[in-house]
PDB file of N, CA and C in Angstrom:
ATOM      1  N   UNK A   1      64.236  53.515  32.197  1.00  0.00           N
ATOM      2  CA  UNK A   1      63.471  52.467  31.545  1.00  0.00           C
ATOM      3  C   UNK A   1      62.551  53.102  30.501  1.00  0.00           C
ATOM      4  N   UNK A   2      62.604  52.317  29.667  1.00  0.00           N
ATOM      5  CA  UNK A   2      61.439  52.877  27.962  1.00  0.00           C
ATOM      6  C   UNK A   2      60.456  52.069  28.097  1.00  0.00           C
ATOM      7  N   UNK A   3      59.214  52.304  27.643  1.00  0.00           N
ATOM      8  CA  UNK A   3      58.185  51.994  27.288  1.00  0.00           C
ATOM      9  C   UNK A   3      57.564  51.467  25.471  1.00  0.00           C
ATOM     10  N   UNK A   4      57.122  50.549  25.636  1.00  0.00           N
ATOM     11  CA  UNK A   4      56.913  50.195  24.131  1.00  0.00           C
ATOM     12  C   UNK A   4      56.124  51.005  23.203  1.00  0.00           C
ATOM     13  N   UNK A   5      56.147  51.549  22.368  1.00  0.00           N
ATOM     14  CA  UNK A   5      55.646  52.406  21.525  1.00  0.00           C
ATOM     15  C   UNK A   5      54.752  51.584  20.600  1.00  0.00           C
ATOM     16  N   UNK A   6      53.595  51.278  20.477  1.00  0.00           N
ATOM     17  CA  UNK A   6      52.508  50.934  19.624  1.00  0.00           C
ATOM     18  C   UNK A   6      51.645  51.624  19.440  1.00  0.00           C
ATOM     19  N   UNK A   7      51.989  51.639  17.853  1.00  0.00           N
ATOM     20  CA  UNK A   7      50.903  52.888  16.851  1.00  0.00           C
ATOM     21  C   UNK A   7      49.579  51.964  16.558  1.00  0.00           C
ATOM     22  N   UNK A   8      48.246  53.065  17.181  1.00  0.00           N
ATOM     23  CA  UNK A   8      46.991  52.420  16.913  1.00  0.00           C
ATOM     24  C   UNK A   8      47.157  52.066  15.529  1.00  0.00           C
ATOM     25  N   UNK A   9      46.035  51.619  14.830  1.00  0.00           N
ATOM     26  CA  UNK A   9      45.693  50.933  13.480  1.00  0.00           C
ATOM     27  C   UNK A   9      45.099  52.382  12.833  1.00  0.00           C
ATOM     28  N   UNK A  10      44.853  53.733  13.546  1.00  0.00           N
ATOM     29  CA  UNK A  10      44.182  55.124  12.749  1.00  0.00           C
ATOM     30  C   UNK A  10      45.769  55.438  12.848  1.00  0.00           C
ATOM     31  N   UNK A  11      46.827  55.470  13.651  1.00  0.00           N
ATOM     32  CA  UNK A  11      47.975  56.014  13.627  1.00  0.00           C
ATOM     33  C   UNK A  11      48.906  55.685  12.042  1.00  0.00           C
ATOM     34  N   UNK A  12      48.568  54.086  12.649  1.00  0.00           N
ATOM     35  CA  UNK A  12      49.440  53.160  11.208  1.00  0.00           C
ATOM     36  C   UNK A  12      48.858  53.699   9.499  1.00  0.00           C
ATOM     37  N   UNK A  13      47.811  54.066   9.524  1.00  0.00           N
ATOM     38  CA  UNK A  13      46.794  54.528   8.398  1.00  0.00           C
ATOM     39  C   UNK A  13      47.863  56.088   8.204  1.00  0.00           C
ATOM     40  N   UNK A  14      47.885  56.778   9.035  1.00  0.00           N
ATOM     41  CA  UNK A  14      47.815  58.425   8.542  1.00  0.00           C
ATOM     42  C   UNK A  14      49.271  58.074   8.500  1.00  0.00           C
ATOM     43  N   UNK A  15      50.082  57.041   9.050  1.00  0.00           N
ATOM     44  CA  UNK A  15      51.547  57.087   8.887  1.00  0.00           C
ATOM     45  C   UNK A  15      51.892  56.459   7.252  1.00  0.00           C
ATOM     46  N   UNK A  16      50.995  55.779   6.507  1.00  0.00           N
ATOM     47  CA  UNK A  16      51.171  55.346   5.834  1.00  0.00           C
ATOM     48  C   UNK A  16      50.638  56.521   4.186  1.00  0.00           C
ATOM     49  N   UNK A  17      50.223  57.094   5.031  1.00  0.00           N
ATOM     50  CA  UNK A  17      49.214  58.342   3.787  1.00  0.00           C
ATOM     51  C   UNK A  17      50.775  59.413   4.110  1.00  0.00           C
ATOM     52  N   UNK A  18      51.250  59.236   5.009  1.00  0.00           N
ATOM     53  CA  UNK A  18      52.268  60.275   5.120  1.00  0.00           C
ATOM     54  C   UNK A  18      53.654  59.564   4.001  1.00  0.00           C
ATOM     55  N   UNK A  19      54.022  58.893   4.109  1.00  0.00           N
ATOM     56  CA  UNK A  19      54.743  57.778   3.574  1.00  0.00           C
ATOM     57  C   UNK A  19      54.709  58.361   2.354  1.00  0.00           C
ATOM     58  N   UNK A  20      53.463  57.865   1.855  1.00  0.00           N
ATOM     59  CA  UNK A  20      52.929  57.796   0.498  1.00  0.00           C
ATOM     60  C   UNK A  20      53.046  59.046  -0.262  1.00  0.00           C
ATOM     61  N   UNK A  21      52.930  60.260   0.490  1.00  0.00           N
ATOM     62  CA  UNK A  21      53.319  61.694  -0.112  1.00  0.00           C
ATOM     63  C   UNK A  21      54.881  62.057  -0.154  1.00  0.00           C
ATOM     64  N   UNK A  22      55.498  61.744   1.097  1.00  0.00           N
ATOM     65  CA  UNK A  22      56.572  62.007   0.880  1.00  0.00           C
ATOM     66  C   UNK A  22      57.372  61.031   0.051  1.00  0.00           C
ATOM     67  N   UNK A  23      57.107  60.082  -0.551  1.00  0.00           N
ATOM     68  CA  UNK A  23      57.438  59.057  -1.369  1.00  0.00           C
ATOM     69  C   UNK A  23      57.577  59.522  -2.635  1.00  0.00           C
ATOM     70  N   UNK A  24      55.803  60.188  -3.187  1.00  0.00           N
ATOM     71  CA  UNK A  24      56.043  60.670  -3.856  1.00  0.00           C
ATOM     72  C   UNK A  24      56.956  62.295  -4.378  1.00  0.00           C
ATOM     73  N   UNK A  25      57.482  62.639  -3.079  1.00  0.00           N
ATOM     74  CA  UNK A  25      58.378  63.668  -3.521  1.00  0.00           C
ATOM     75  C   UNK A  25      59.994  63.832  -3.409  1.00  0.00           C
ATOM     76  N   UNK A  26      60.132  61.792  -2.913  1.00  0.00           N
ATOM     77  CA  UNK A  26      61.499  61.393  -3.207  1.00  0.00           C
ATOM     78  C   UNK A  26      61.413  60.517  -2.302  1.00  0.00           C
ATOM     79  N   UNK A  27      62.231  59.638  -2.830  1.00  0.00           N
ATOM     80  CA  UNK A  27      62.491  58.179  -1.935  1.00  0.00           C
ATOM     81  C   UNK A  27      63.264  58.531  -0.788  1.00  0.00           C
ATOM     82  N   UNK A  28      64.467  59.491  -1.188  1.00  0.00           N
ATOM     83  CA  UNK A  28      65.121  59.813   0.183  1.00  0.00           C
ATOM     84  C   UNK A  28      64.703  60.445   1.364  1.00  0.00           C
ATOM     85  N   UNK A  29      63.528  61.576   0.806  1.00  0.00           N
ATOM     86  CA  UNK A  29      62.470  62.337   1.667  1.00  0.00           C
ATOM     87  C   UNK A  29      62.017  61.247   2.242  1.00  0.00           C
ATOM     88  N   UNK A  30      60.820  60.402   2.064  1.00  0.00           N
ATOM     89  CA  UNK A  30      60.538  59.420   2.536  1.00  0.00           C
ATOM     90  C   UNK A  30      61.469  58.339   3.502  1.00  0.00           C
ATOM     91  N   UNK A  31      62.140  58.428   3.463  1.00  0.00           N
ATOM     92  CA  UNK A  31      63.039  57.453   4.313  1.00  0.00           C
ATOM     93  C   UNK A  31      63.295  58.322   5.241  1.00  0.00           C
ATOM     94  N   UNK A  32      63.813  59.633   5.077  1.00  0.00           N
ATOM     95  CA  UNK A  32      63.829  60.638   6.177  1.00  0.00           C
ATOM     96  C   UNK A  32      62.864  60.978   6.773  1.00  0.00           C
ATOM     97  N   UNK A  33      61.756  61.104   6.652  1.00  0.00           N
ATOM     98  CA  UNK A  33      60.786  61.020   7.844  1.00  0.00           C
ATOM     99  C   UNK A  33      60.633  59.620   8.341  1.00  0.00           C
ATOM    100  N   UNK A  34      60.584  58.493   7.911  1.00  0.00           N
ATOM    101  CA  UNK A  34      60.101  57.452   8.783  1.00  0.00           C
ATOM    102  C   UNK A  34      61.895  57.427   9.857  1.00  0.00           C
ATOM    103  N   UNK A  35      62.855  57.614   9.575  1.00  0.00           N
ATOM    104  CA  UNK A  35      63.659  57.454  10.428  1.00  0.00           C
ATOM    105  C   UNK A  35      63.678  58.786  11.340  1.00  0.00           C
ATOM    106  N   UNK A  36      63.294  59.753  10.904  1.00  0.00           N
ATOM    107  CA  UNK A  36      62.806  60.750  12.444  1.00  0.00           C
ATOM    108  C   UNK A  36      61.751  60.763  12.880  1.00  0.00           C
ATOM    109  N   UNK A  37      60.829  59.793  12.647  1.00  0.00           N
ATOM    110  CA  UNK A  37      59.763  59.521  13.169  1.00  0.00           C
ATOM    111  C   UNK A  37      60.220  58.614  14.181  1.00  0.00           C
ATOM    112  N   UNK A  38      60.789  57.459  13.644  1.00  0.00           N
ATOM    113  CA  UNK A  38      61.673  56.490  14.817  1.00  0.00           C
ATOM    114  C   UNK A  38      61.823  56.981  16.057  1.00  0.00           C
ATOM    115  N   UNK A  39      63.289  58.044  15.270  1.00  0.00           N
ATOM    116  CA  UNK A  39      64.077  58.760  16.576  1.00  0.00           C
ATOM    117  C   UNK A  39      63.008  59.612  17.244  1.00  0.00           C
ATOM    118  N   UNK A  40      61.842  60.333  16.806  1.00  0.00           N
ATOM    119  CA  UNK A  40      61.019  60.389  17.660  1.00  0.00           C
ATOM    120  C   UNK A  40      59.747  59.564  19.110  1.00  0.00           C
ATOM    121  N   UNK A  41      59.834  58.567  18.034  1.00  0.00           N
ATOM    122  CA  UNK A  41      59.259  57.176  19.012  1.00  0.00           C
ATOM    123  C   UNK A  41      59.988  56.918  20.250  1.00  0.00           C
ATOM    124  N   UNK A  42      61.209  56.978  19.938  1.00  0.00           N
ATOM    125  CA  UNK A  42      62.092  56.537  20.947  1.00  0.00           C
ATOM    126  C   UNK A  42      62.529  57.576  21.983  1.00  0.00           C
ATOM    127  N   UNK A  43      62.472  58.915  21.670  1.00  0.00           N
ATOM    128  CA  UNK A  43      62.538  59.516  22.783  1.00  0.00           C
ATOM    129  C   UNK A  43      60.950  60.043  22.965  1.00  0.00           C
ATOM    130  N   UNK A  44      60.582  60.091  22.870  1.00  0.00           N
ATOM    131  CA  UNK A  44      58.939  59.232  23.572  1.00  0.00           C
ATOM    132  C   UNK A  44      59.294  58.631  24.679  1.00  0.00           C
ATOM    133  N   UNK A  45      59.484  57.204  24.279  1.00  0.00           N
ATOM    134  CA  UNK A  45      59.320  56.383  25.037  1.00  0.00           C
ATOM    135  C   UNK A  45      60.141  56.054  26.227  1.00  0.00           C
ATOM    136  N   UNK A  46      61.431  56.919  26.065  1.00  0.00           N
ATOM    137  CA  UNK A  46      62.309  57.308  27.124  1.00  0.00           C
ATOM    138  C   UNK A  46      61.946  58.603  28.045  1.00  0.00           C
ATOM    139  N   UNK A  47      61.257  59.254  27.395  1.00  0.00           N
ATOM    140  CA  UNK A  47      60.770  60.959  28.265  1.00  0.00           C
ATOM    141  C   UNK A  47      59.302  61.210  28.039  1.00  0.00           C
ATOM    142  N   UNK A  48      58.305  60.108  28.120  1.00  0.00           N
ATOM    143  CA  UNK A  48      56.746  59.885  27.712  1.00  0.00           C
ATOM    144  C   UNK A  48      56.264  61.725  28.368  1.00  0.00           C
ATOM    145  N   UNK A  49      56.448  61.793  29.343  1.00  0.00           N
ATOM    146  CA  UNK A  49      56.351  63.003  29.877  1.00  0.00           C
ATOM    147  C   UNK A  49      56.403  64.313  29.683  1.00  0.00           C
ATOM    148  N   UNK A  50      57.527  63.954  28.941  1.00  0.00           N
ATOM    149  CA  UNK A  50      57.936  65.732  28.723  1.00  0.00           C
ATOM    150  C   UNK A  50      56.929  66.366  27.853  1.00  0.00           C
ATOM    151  N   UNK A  51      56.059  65.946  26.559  1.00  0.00           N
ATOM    152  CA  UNK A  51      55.174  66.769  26.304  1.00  0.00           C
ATOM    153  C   UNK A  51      54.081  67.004  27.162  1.00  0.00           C
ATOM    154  N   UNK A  52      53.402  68.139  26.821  1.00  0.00           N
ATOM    155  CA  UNK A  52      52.692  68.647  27.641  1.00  0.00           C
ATOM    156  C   UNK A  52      51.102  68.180  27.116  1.00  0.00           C
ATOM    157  N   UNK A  53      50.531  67.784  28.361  1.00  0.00           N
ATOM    158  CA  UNK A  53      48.856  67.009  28.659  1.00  0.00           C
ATOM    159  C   UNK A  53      47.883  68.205  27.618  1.00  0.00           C
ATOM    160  N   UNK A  54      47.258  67.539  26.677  1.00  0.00           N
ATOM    161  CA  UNK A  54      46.096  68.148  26.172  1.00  0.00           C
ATOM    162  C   UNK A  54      44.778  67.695  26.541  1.00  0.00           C
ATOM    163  N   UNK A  55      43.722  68.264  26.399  1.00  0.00           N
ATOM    164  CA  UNK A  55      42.833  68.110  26.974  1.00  0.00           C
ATOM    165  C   UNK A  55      40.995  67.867  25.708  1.00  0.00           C
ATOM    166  N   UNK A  56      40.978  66.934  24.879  1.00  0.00           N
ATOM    167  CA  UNK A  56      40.071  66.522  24.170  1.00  0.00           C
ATOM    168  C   UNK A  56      38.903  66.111  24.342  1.00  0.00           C
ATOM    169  N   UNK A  57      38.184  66.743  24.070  1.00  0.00           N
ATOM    170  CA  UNK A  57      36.511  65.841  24.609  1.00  0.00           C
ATOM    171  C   UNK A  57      36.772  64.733  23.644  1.00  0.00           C
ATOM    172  N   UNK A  58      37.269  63.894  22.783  1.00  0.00           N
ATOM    173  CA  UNK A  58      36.722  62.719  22.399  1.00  0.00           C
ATOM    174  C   UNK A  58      37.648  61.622  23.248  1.00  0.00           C
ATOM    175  N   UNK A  59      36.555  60.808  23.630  1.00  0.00           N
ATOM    176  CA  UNK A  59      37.141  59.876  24.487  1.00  0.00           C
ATOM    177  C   UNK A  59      38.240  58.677  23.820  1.00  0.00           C
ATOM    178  N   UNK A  60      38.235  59.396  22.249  1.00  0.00           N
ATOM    179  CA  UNK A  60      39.719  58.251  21.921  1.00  0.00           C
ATOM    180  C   UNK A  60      41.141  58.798  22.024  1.00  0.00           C
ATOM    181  N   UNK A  61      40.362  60.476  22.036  1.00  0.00           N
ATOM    182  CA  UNK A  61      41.914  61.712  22.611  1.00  0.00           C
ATOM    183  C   UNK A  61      41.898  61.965  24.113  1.00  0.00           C
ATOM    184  N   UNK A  62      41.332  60.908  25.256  1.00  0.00           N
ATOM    185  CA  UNK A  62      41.843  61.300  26.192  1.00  0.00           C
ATOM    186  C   UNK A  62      43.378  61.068  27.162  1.00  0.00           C
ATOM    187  N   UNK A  63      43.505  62.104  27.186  1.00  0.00           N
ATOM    188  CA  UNK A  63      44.924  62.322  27.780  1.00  0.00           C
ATOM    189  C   UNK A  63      45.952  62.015  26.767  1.00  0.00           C
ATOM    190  N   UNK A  64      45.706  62.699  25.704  1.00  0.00           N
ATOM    191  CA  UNK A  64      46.855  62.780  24.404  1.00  0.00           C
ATOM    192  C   UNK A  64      47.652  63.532  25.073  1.00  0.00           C
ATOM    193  N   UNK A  65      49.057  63.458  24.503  1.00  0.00           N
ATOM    194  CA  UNK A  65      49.853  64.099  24.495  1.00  0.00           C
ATOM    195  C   UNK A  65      50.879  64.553  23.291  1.00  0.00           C
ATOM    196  N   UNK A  66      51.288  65.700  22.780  1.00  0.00           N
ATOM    197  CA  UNK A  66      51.695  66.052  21.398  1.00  0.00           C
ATOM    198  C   UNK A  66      53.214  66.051  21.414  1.00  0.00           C
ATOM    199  N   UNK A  67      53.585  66.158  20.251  1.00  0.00           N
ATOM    200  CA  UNK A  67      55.357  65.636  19.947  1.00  0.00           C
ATOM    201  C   UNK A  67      55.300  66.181  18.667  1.00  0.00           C
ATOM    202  N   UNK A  68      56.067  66.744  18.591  1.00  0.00           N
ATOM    203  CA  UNK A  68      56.590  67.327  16.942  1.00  0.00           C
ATOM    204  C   UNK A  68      57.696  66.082  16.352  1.00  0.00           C
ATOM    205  N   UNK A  69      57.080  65.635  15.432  1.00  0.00           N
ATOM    206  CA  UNK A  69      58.539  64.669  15.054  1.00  0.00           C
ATOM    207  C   UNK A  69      59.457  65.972  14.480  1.00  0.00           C
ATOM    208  N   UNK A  70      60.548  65.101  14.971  1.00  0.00           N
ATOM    209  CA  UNK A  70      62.246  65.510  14.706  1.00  0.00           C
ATOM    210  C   UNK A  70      62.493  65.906  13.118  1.00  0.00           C
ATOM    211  N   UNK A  71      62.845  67.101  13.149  1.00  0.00           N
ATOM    212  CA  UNK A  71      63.043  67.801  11.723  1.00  0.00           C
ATOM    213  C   UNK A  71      61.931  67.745  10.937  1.00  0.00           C
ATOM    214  N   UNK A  72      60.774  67.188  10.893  1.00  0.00           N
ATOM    215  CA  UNK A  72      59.595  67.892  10.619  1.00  0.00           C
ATOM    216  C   UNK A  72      58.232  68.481  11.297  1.00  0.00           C
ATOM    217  N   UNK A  73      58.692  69.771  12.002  1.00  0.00           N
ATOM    218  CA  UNK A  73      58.440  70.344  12.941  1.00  0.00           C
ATOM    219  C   UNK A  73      56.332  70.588  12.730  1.00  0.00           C
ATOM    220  N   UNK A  74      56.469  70.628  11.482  1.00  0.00           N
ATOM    221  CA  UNK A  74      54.921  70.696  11.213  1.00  0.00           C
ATOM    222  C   UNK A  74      53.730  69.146  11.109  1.00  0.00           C
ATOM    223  N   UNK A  75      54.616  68.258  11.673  1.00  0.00           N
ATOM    224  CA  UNK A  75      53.996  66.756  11.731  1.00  0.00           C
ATOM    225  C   UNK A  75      54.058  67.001  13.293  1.00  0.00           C
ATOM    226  N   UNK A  76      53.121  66.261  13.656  1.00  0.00           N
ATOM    227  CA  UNK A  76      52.816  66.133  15.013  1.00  0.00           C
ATOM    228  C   UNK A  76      52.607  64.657  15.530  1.00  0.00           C
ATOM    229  N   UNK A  77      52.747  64.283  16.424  1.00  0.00           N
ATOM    230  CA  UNK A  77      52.315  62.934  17.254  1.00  0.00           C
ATOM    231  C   UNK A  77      51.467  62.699  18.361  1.00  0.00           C
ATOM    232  N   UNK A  78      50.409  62.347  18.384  1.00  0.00           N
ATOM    233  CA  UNK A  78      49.086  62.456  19.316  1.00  0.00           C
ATOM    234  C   UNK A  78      49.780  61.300  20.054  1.00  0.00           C
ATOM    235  N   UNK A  79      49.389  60.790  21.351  1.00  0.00           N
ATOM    236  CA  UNK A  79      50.000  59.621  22.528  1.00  0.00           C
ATOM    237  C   UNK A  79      49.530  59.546  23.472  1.00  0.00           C
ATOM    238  N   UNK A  80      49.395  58.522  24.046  1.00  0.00           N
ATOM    239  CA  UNK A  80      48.659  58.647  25.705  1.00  0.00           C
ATOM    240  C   UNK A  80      49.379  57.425  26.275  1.00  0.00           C
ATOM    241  N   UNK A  81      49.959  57.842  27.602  1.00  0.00           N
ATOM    242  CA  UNK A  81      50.736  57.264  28.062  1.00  0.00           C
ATOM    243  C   UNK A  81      49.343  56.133  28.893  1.00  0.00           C
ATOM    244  N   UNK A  82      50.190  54.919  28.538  1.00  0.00           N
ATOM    245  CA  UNK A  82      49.534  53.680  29.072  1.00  0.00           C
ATOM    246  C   UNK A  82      50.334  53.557  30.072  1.00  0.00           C
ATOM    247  N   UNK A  83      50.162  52.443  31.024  1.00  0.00           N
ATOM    248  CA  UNK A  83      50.661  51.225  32.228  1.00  0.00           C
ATOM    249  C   UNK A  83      51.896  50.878  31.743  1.00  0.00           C
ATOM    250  N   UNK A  84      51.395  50.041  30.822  1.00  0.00           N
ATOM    251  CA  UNK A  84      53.065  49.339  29.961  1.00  0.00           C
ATOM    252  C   UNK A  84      53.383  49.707  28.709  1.00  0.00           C
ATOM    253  N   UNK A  85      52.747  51.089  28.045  1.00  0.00           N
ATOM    254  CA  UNK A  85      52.951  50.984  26.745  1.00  0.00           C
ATOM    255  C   UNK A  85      52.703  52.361  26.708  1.00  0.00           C
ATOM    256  N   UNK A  86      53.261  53.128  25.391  1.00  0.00           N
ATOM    257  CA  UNK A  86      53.034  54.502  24.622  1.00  0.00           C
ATOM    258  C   UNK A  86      51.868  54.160  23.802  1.00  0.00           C
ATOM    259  N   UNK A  87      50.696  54.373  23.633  1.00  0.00           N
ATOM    260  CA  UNK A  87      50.184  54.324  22.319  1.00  0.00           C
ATOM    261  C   UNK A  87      49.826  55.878  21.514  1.00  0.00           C
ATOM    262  N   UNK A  88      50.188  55.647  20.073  1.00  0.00           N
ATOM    263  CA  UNK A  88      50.516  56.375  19.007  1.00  0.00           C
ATOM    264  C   UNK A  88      49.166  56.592  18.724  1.00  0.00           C
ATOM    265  N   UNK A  89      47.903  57.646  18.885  1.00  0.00           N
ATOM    266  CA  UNK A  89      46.730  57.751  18.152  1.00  0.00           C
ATOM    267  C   UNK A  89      46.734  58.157  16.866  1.00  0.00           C
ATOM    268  N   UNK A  90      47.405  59.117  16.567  1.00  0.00           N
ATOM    269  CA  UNK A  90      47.298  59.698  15.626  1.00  0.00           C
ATOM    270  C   UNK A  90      48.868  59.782  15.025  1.00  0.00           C
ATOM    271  N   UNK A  91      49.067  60.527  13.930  1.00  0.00           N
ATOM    272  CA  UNK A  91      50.522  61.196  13.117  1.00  0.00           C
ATOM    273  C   UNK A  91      49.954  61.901  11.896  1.00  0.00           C
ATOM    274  N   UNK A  92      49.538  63.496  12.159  1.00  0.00           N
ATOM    275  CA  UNK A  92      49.022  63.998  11.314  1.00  0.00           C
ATOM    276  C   UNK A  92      49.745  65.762  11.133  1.00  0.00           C
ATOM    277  N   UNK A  93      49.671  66.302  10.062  1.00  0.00           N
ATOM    278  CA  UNK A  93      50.146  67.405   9.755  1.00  0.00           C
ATOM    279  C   UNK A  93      49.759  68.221  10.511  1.00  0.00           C
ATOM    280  N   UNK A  94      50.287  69.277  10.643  1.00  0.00           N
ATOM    281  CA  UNK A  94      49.594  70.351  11.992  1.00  0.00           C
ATOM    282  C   UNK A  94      48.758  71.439  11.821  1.00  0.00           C
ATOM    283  N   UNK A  95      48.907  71.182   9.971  1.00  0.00           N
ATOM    284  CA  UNK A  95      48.183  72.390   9.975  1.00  0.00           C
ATOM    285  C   UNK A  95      46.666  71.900   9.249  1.00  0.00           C
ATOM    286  N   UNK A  96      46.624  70.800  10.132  1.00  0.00           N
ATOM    287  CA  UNK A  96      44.966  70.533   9.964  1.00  0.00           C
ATOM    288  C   UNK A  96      44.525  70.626  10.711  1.00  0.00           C
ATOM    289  N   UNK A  97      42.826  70.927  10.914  1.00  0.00           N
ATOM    290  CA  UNK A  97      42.130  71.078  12.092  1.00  0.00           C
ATOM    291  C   UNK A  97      41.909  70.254  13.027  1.00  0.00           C
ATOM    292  N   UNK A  98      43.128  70.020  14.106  1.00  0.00           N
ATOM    293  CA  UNK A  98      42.934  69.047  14.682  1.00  0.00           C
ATOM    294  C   UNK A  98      42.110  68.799  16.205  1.00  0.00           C
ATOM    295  N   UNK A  99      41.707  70.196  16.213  1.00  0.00           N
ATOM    296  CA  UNK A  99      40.668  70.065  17.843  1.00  0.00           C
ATOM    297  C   UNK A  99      39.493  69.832  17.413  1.00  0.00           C
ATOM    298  N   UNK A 100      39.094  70.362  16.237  1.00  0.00           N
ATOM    299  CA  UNK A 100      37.616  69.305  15.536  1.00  0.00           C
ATOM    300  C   UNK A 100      37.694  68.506  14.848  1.00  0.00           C
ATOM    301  N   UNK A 101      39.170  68.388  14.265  1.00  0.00           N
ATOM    302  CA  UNK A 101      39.004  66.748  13.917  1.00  0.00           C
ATOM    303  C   UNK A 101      38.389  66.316  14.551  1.00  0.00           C
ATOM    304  N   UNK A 102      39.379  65.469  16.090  1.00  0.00           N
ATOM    305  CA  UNK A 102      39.198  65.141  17.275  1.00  0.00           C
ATOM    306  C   UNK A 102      38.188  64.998  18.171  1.00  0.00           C
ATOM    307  N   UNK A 103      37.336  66.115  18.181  1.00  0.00           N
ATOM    308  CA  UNK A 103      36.321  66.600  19.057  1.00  0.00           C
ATOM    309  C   UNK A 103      35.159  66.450  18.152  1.00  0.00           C
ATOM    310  N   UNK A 104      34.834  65.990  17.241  1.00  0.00           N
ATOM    311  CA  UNK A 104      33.997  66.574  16.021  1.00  0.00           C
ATOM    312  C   UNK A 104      33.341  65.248  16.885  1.00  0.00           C
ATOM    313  N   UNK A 105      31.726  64.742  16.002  1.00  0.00           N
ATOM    314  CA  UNK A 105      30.982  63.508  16.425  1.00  0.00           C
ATOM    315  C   UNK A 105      31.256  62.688  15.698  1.00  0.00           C
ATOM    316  N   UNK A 106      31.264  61.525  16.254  1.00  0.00           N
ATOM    317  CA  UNK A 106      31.665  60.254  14.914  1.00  0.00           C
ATOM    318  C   UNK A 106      30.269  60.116  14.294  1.00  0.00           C
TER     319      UNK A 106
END
């Protein structure tokens, strides 16, 4: 059994800034990540588990869990497995600072 995959509204934002770059460096680029982003959603939501538990002091990263989307190994997927649902926190490049992103103070 799968679980529904819903990307927060900060997820939908950085997915859409991602979009927007690879857009601009070809329409076909762009279409290729949002469809291995998919195929990443979906085995998510079939194997929520298999990545491994990180551990964030900010209480909107608790109990993330990370995912490399599929063929772009340097994009990452933040997640925390819900009751009835995957939710998507984040979708951000990896080689940003993401334990103080995260951890930083709002």
């Amino acid at each position: 059994m799968s679980l529904l995959v819903v990307p927060s509204d900060t997820a939908t934002e950085d997915i859409t800034e991602l979009y927007s770059y690879f857009l601009e460096r070809g329409e076909n680029l762009a279409g290729k990540f949002m469809d291995c982003l998919s195929e990443t959603y979906r085995m998510i939501a079939h194997m929520p588990e298999l990545s491994e538990l990180h551990h964030f002091q900010s209480p909107m990263m608790k109990d993330a869990r990370i995912r490399r989307v599929k063929n772009f190994p340097n994009h990452l997927i933040f997640y925390r497995i819900e009751a009835d649902r995957i939710e998507i926190l984040r979708v951000i490049h990896g080689a940003r600072d993401y334990m103080n992103l995260f951890d930083a103070p709002a």
